[in-house]
Protein backbone atom coordinates (compact mmCIF):
# COMPACT_ATOMS: atom_id res chain seq x y z
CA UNK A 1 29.33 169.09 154.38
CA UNK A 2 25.39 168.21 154.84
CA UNK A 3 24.30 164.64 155.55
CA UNK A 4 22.68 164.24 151.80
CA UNK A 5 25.82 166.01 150.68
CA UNK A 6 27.56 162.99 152.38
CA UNK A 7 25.22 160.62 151.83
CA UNK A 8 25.26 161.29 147.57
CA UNK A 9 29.33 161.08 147.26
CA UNK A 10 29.22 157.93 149.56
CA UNK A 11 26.26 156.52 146.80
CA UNK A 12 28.32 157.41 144.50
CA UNK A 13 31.13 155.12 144.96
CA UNK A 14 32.16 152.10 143.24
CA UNK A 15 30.83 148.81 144.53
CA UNK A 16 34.36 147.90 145.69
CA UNK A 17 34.64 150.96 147.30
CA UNK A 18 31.57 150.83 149.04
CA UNK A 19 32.22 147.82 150.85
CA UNK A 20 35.39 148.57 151.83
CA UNK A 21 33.71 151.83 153.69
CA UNK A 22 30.64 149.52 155.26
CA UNK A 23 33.63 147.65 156.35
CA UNK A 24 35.46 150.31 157.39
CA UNK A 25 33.13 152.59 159.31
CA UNK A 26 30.33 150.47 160.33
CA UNK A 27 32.20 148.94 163.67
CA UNK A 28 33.54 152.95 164.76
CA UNK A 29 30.01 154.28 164.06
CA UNK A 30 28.41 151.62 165.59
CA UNK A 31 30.54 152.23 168.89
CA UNK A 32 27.96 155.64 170.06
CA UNK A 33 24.77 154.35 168.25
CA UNK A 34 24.54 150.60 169.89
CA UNK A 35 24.23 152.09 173.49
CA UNK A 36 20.62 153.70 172.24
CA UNK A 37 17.73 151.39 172.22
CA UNK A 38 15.36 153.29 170.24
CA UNK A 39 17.61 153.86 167.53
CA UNK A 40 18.52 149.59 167.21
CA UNK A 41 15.09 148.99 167.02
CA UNK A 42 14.71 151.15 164.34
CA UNK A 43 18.12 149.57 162.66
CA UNK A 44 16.71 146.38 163.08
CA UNK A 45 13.93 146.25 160.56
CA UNK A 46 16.80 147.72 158.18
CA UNK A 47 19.28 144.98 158.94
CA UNK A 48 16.48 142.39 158.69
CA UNK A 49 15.30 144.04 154.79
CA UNK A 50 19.19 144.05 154.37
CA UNK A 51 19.22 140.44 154.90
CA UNK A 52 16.14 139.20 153.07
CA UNK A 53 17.35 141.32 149.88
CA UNK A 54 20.78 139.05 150.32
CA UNK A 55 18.55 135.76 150.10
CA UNK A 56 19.95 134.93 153.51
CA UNK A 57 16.94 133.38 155.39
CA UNK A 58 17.52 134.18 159.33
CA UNK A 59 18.87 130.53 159.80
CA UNK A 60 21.62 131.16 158.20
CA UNK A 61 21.98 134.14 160.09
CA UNK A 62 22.09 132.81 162.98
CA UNK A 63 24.17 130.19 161.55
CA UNK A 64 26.78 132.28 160.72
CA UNK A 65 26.45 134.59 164.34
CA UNK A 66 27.62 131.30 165.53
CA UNK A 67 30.34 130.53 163.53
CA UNK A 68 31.62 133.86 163.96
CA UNK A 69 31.34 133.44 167.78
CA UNK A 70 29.89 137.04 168.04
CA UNK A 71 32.38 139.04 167.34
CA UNK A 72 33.19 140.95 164.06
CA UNK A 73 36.55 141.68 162.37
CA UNK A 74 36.98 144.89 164.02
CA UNK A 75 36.88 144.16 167.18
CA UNK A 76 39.58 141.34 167.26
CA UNK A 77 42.58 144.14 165.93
């Protein structure tokens, strides 16, 4: 299967569906990708649109980070 192949079923699941797979993949994938600098700056400016589009203004970000305590879901199972 191609990437866009990949990428077009994954689009076209249901909302439900697609959060449980953000949920669901994001912390594995994220595992390899973190330990590359040049590729989380360019994930930044995607996670920052990501958050504006949510109406979330970086205060709150940080506001939840810290309630949180830095860790996501993932990672504590």
């Amino acid at each position: 299967m191609t990437m866009n192949e990949l990428r077009d079923q994954v689009l076209a699941l249901s909302t439900e569906d697609k959060k449980a797979f953000i949920i669901e993949t994001l912390p594995e994938l994220s595992r390899d990708l973190v330990q590359d600098s040049a590729f989380m700056m360019q994930l930044f400016p995607v996670i920052m649109g990501i958050v504006r589009e949510s109406g979330m203004d970086l205060q709150q970000l940080v506001q939840l980070a810290a309630m949180l305590g830095g860790t996501s879901p993932a990672s504590k199972g």
